[in-house]
C-alpha atoms as a PDB file:
ATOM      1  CA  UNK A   1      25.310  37.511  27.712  1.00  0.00           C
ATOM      2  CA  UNK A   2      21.399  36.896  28.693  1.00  0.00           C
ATOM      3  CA  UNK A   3      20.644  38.478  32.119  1.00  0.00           C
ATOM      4  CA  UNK A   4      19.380  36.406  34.983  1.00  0.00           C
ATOM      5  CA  UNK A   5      17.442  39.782  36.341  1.00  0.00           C
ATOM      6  CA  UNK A   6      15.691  39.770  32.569  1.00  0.00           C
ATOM      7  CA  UNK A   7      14.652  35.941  32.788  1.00  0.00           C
ATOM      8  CA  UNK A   8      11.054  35.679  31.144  1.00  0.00           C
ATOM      9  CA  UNK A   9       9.024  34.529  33.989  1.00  0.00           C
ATOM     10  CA  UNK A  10       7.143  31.343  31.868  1.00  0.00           C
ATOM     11  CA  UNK A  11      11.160  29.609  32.247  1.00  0.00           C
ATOM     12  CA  UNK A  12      11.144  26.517  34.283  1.00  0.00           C
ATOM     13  CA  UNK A  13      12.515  26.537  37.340  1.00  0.00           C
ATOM     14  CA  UNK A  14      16.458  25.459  37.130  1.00  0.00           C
ATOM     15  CA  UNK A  15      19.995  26.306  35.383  1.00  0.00           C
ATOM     16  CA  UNK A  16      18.985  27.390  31.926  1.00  0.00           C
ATOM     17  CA  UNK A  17      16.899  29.908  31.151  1.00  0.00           C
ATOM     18  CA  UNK A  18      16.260  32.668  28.330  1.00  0.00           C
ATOM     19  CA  UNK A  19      16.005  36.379  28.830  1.00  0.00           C
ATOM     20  CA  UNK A  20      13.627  39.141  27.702  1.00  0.00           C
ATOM     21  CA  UNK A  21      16.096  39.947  24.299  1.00  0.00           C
ATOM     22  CA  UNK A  22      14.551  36.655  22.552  1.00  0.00           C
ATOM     23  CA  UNK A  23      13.751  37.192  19.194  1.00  0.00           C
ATOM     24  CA  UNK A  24      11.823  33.827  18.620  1.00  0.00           C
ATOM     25  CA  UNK A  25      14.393  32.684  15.630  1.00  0.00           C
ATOM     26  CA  UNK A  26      13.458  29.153  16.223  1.00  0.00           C
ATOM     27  CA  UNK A  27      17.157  28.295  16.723  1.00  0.00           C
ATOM     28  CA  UNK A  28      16.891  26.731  20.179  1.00  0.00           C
ATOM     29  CA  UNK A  29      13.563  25.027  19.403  1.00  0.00           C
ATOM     30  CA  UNK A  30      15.578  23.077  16.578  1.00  0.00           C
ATOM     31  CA  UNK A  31      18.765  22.430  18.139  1.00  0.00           C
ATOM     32  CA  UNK A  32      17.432  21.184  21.758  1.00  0.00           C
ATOM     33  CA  UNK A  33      13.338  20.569  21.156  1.00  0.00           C
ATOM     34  CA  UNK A  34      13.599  18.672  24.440  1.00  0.00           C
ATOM     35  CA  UNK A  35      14.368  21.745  26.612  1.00  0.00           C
ATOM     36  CA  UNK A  36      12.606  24.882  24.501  1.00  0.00           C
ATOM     37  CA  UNK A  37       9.620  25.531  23.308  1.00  0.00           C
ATOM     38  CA  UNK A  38       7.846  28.922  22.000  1.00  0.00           C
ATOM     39  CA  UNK A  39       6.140  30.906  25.421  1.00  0.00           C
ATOM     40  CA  UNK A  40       2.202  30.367  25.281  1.00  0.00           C
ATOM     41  CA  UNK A  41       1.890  33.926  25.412  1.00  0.00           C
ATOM     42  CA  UNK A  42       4.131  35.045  23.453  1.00  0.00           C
ATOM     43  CA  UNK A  43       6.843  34.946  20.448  1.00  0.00           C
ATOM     44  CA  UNK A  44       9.422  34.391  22.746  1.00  0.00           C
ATOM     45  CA  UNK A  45      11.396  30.851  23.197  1.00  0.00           C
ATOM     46  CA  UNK A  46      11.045  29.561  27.206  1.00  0.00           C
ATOM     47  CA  UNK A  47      13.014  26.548  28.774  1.00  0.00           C
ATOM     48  CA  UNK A  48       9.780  24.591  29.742  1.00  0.00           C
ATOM     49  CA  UNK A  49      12.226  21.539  30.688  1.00  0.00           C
ATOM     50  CA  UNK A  50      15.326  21.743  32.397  1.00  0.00           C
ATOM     51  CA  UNK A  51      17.725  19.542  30.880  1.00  0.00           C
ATOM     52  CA  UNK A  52      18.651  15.733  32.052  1.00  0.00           C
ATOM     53  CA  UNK A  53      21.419  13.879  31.068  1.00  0.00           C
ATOM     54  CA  UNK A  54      24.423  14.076  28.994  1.00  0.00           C
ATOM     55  CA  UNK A  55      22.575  14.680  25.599  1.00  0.00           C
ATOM     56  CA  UNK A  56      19.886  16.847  26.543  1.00  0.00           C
ATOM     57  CA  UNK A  57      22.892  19.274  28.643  1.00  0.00           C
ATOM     58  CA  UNK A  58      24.860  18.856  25.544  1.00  0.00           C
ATOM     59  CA  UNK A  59      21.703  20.089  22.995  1.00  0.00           C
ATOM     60  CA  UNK A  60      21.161  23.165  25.555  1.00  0.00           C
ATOM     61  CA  UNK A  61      24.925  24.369  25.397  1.00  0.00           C
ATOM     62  CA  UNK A  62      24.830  23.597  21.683  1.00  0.00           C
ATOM     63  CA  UNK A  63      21.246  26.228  21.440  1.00  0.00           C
ATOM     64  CA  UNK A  64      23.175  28.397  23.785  1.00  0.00           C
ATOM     65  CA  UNK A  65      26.258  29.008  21.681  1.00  0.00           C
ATOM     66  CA  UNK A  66      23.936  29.269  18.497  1.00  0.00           C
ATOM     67  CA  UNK A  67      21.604  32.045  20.053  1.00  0.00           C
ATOM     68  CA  UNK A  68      22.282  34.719  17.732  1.00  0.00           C
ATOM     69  CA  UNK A  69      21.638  37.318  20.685  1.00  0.00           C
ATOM     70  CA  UNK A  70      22.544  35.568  23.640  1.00  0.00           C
ATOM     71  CA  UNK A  71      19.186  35.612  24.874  1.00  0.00           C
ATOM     72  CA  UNK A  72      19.875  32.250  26.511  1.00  0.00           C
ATOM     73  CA  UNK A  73      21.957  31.488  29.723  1.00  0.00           C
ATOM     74  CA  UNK A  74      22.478  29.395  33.383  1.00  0.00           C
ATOM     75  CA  UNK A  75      22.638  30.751  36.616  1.00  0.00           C
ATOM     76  CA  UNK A  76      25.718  28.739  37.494  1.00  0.00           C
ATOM     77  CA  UNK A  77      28.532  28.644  35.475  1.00  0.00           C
ATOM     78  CA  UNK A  78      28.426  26.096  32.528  1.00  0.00           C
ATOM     79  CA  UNK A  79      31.353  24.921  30.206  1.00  0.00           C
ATOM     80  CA  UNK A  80      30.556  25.093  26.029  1.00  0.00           C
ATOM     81  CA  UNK A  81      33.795  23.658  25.272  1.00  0.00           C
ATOM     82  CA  UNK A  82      31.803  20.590  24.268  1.00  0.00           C
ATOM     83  CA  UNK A  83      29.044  22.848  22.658  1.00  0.00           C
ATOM     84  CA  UNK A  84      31.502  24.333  20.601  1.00  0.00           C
ATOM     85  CA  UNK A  85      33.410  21.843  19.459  1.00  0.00           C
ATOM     86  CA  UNK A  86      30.087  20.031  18.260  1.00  0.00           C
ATOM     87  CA  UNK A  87      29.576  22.545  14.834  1.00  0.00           C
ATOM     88  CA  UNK A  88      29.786  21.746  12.260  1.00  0.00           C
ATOM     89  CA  UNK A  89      27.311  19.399  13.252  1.00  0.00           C
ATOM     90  CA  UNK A  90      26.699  16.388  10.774  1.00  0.00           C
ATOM     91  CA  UNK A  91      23.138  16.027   9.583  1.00  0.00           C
ATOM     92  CA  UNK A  92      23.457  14.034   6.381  1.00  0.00           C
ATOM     93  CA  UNK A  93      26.314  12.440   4.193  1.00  0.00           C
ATOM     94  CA  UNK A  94      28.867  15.265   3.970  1.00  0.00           C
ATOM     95  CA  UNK A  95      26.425  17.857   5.000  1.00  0.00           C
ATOM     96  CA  UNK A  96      26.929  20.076   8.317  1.00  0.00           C
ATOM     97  CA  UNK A  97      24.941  22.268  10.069  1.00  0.00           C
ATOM     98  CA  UNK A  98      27.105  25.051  11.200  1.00  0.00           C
ATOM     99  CA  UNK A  99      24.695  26.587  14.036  1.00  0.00           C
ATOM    100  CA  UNK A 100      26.921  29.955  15.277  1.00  0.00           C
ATOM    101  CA  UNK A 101      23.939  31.703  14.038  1.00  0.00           C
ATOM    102  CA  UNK A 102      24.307  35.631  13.584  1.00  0.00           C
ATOM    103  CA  UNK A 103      21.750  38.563  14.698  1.00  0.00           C
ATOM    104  CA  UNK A 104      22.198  40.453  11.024  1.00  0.00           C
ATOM    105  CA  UNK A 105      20.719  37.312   9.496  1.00  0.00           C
ATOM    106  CA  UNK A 106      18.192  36.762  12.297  1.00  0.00           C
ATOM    107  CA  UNK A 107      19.266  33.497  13.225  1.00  0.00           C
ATOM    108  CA  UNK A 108      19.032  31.817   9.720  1.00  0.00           C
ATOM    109  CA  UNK A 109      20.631  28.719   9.454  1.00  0.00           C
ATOM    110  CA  UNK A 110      24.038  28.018   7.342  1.00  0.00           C
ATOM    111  CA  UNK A 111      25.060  24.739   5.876  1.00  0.00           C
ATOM    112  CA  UNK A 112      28.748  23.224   4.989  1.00  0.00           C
ATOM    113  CA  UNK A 113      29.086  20.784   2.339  1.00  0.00           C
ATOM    114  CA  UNK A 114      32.570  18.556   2.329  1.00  0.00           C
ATOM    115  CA  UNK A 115      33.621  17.609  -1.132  1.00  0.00           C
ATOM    116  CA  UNK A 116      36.956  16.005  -1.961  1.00  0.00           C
ATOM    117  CA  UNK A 117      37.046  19.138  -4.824  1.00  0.00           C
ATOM    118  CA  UNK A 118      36.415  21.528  -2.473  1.00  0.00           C
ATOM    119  CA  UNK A 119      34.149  22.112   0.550  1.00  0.00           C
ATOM    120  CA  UNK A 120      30.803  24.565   0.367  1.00  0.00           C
ATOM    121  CA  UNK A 121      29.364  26.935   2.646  1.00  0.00           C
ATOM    122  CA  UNK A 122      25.958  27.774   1.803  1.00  0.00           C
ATOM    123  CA  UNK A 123      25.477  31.036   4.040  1.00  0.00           C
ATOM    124  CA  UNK A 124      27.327  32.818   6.423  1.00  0.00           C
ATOM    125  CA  UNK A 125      27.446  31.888   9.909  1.00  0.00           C
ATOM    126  CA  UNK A 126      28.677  34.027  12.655  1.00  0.00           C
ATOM    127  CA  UNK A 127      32.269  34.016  12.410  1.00  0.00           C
ATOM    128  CA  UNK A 128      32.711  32.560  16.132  1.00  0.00           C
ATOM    129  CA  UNK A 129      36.637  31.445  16.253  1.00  0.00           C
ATOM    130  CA  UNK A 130      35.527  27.668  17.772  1.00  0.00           C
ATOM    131  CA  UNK A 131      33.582  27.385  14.149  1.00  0.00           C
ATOM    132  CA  UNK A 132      36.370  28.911  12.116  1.00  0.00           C
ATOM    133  CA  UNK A 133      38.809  26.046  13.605  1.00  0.00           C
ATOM    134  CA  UNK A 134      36.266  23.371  12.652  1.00  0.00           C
ATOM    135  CA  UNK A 135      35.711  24.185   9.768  1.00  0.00           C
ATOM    136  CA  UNK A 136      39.443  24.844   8.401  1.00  0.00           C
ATOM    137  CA  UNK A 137      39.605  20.997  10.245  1.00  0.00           C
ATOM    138  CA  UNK A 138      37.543  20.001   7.991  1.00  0.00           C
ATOM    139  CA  UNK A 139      39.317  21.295   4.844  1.00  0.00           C
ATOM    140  CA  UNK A 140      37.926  24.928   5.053  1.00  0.00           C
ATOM    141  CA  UNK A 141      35.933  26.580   2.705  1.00  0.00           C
ATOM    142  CA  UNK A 142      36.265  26.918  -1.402  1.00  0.00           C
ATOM    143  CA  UNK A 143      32.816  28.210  -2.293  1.00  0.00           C
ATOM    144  CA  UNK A 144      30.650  30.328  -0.538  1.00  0.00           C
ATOM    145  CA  UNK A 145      27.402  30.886  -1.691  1.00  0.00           C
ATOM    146  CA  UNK A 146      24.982  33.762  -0.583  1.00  0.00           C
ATOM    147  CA  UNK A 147      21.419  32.662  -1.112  1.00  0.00           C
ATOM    148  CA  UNK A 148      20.147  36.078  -1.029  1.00  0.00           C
ATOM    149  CA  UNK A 149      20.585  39.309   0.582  1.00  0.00           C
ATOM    150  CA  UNK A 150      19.391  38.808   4.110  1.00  0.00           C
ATOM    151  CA  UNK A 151      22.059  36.246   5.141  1.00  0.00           C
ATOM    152  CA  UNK A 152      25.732  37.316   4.455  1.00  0.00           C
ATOM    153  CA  UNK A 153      26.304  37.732   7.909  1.00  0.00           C
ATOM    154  CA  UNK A 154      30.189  37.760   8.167  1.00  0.00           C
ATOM    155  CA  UNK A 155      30.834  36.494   4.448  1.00  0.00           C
ATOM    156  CA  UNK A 156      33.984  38.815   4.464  1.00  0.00           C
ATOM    157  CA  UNK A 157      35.930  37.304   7.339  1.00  0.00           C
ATOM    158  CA  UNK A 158      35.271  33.753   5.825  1.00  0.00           C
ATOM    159  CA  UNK A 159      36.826  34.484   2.344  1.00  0.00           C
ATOM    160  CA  UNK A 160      39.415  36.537   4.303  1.00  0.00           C
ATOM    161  CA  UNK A 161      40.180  33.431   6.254  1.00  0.00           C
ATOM    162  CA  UNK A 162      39.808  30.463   3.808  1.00  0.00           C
ATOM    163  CA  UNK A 163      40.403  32.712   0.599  1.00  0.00           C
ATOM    164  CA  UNK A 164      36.535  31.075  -1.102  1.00  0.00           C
ATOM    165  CA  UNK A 165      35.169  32.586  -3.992  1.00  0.00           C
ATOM    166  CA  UNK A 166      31.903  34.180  -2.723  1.00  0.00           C
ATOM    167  CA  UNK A 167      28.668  33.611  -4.904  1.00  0.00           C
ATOM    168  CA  UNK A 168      25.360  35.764  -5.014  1.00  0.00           C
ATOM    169  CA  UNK A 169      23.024  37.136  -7.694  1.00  0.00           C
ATOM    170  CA  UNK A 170      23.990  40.388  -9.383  1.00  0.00           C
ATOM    171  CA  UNK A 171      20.230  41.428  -7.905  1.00  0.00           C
ATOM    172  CA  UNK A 172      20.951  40.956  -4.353  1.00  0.00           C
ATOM    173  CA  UNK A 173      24.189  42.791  -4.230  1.00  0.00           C
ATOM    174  CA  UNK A 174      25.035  45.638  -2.507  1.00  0.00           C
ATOM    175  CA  UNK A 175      27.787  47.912  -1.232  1.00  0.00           C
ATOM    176  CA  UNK A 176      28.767  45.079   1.784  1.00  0.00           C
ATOM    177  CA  UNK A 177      28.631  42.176  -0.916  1.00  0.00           C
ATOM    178  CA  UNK A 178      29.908  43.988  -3.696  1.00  0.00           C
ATOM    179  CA  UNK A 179      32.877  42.591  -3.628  1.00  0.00           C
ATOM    180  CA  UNK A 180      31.963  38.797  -4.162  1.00  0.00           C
ATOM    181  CA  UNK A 181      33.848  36.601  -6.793  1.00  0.00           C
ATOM    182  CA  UNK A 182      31.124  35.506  -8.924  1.00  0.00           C
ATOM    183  CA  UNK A 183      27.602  37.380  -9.413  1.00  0.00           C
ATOM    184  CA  UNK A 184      24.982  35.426 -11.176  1.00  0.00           C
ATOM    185  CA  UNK A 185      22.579  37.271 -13.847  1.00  0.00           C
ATOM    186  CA  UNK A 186      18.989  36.074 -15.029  1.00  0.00           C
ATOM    187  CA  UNK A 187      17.172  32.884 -14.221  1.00  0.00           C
ATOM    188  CA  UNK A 188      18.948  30.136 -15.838  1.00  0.00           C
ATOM    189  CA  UNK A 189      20.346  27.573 -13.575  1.00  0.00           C
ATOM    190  CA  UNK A 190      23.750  27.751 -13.364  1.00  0.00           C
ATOM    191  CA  UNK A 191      26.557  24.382 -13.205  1.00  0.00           C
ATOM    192  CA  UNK A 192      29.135  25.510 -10.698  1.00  0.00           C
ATOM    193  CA  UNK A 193      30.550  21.577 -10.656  1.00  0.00           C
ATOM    194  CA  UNK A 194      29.000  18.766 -12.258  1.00  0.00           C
ATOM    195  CA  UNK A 195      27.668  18.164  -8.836  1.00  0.00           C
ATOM    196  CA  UNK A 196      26.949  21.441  -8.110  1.00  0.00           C
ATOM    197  CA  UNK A 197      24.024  23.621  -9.528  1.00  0.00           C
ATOM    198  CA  UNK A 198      22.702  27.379  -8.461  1.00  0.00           C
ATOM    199  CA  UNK A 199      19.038  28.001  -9.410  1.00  0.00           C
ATOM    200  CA  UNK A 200      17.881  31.118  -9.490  1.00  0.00           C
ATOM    201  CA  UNK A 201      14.494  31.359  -7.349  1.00  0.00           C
ATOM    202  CA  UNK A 202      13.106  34.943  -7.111  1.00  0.00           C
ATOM    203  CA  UNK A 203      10.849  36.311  -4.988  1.00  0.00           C
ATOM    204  CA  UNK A 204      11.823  36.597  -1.291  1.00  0.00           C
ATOM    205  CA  UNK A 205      14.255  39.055  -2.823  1.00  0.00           C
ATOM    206  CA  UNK A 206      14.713  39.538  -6.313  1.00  0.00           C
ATOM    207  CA  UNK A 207      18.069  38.055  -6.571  1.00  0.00           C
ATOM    208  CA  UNK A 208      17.133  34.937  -3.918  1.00  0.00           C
ATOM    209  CA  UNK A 209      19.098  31.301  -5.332  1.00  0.00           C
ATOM    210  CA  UNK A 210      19.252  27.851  -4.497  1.00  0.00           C
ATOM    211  CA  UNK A 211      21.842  25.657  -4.638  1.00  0.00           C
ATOM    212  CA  UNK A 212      21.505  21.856  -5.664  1.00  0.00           C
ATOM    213  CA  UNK A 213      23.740  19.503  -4.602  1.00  0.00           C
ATOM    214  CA  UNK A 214      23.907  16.076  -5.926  1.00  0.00           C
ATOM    215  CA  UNK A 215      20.412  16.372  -7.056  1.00  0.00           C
ATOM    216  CA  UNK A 216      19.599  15.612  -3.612  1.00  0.00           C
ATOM    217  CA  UNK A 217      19.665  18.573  -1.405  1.00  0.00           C
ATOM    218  CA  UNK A 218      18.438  21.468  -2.421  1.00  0.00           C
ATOM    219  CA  UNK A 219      19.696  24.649   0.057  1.00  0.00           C
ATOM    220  CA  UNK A 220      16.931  27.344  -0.015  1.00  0.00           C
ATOM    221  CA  UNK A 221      17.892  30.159   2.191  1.00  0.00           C
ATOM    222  CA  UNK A 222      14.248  31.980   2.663  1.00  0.00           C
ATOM    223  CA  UNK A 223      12.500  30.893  -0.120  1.00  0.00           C
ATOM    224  CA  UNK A 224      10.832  27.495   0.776  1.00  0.00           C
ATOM    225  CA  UNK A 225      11.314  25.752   4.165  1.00  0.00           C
ATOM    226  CA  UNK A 226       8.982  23.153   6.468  1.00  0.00           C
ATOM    227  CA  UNK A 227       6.484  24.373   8.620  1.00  0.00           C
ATOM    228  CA  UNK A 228       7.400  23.581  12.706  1.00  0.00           C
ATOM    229  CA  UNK A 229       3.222  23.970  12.946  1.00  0.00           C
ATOM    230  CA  UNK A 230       1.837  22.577   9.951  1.00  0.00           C
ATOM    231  CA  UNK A 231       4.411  19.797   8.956  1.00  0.00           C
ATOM    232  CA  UNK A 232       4.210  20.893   5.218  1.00  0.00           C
ATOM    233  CA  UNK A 233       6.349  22.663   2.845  1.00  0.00           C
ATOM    234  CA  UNK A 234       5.765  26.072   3.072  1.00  0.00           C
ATOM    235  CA  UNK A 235       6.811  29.662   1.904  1.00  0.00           C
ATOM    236  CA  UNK A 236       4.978  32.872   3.449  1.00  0.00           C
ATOM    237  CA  UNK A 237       3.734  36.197   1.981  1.00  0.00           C
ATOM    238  CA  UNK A 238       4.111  37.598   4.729  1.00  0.00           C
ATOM    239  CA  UNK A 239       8.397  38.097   4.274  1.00  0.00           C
ATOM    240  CA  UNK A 240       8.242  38.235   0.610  1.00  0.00           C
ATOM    241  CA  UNK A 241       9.970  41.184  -0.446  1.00  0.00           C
ATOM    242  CA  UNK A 242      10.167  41.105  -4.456  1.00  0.00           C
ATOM    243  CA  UNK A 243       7.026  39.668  -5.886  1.00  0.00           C
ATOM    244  CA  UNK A 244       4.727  36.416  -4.278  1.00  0.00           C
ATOM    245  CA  UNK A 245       3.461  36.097  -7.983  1.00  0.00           C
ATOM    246  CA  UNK A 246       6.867  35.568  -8.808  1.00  0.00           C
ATOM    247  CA  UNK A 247       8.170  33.714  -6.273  1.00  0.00           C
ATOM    248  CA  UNK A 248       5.062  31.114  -7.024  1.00  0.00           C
ATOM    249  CA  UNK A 249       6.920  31.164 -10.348  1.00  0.00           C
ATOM    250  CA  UNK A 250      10.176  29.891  -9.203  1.00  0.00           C
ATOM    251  CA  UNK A 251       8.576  27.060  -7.008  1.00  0.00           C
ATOM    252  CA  UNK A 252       6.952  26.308 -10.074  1.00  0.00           C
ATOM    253  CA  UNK A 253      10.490  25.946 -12.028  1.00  0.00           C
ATOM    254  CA  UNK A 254      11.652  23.824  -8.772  1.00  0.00           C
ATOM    255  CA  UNK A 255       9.478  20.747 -10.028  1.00  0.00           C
ATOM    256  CA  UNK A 256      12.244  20.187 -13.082  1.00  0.00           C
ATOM    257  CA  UNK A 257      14.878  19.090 -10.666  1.00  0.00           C
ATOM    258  CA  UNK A 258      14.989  16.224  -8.842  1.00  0.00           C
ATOM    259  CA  UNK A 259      15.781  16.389  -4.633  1.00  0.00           C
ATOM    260  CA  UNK A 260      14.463  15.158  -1.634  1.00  0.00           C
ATOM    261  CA  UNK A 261      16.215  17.293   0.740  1.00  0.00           C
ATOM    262  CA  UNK A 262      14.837  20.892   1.660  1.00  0.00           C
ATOM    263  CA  UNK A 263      17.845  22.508   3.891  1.00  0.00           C
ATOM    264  CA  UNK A 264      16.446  26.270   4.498  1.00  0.00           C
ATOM    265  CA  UNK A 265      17.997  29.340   6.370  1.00  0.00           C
ATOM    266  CA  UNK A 266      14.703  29.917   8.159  1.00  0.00           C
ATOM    267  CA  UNK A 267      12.196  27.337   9.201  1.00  0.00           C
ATOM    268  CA  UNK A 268      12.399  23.390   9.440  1.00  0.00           C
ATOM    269  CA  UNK A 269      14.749  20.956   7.414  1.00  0.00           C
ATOM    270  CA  UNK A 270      12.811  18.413   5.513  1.00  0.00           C
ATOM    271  CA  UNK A 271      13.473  14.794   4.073  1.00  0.00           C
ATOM    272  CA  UNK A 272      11.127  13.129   1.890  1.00  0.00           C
ATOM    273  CA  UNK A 273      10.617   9.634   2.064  1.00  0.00           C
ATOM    274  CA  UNK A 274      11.092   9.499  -2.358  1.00  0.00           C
ATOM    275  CA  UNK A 275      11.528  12.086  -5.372  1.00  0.00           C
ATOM    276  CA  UNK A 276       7.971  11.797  -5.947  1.00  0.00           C
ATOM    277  CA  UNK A 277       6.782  12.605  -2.532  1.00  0.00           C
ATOM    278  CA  UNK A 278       8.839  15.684  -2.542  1.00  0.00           C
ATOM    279  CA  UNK A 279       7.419  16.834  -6.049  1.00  0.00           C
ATOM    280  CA  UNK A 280       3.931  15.824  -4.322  1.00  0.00           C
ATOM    281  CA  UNK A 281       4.443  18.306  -1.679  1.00  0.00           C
ATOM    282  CA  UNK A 282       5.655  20.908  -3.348  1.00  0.00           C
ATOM    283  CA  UNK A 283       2.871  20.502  -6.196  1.00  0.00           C
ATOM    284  CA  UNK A 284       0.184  21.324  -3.422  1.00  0.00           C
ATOM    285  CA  UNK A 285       2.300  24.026  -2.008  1.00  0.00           C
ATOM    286  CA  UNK A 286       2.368  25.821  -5.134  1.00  0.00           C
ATOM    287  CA  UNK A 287      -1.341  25.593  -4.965  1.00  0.00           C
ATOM    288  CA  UNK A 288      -1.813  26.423  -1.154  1.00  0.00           C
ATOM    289  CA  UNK A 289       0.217  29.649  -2.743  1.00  0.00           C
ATOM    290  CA  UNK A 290      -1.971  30.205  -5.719  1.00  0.00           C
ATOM    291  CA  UNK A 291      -4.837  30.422  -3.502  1.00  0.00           C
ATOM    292  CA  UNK A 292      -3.283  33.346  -1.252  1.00  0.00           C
ATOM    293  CA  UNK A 293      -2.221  35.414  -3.836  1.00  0.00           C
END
């Protein structure tokens, strides 16, 4: 639980507040942009507004119980029930955002998809028991795919629980996802469901995938995400830990399918107004990338 004795002092003065353990995921800033916002002088998240009203009280609790550290908390004592009950939290036609975000995956974001064949998880969430309830409420979990290495997160109690078929790239596996269902090989896109495709995208890792669904959201785990301070597409050298010239590659191979969703695990959602406004932004990403190779 965040400690009241650790608040950082730039917090406004009130209920909420967030503690010295912050490590600046972004989760908060996403879930309740009304109430947190990154500290001036540093990469911390702040409350810089306490909350007012129903909503805004309900965002806060919702950023609360998706802190993957805790690093957020009141001085009096606050009910989540509604919080909790909140995730999966709808965000587009039969597509949740799960928030529950865990520390081993730094906060990054995880998606469900329902289907009348059987629902998706894109991701592993923290296994919080509010979320598992939810979710098996909403018809539980068939398919889980693992976009890359970084975010498994608690894959194991979700196919022990549900009984999915877990899905990563033979690449990205190790000893605490060797045991997934299905491993992909190569770069050939593969058809899971006719409404259902993994693409294989390295470069954040070498084993890094997307997943296409409907040809209108395309789940990207690290690999290509919206920029909270540039509003662009964007993708970063910076946490690319196989090969930037080959990760420019596989945005390249992006522009032969057709989306205008970008759902990532780290960074900002984004929803272009057409098919050929997202191609447009990604084309000048790719160069943005070309230039800082």
């Amino acid at each position: 639980m965040a400690r009241f004795e650790e608040r950082l002092p730039e917090n406004a003065p009130g209920d909420y507040f967030v503690d010295r353990t912050c490590i600046d995921c972004d989760v908060c800033r996403q879930i309740a942009p009304t109430v947190f916002k990154q500290a001036p002088a540093a990469r911390q998240a702040i409350v810089f507004h306490q909350p007012e009203g129903p909503d805004e009280h309900l965002r806060a609790a919702m950023a609360m119980v998706s802190c993957p550290i805790a690093s957020i908390g009141t001085t009096a004592r606050q009910s989540s029930g509604a919080a909790a009950a909140a995730f999966p939290e709808p965000i587009a036609e039969g597509v949740y955002y799960c928030g529950y975000t865990s520390a081993s995956s730094y906060g990054a974001a995880s998606y469900l998809i329902q289907r009348p064949e059987g629902n998706v998880l894109v991701d592993s969430p923290r296994a919080a028991r509010p979320l598992l309830k939810r979710i098996a409420e909403l018809g539980g979990v068939r398919t889980l795919v693992l976009t890359h290495r970084d975010d498994v997160a608690d894959h194991q109690i979700f196919h022990d629980v549900f009984g999915c078929d877990r899905v990563i790239h033979e690449a990205d596996v190790d000893d605490g996802t060797a045991p997934a269902e299905v491993k992909i090989q190569g770069e050939t896109p593969l058809a899971l469901a006719p409404d259902l495709t993994v693409i294989p995208v390295p470069g954040h890792t070498r084993g890094s995938v997307a997943l296409l669904v409907r040809e209108r959201y395309l789940f990207t785990g690290d690999h290509l995400w919206l920029s909270g301070e540039t509003g662009r597409l964007d993708a970063s050298r910076d946490v690319c830990w196989h090969w930037w010239a080959e990760q420019i590659r596989s945005m390249e191979r992006l522009l032969q399918h057709r989306f205008t969703w970008v759902l990532p695990g780290h960074g900002r959602r984004y929803r272009a107004p057409s098919e050929e406004a997202m191609r447009a932004e990604l084309v000048a990403l790719i160069e943005r990338m070309k230039i800082a190779r």
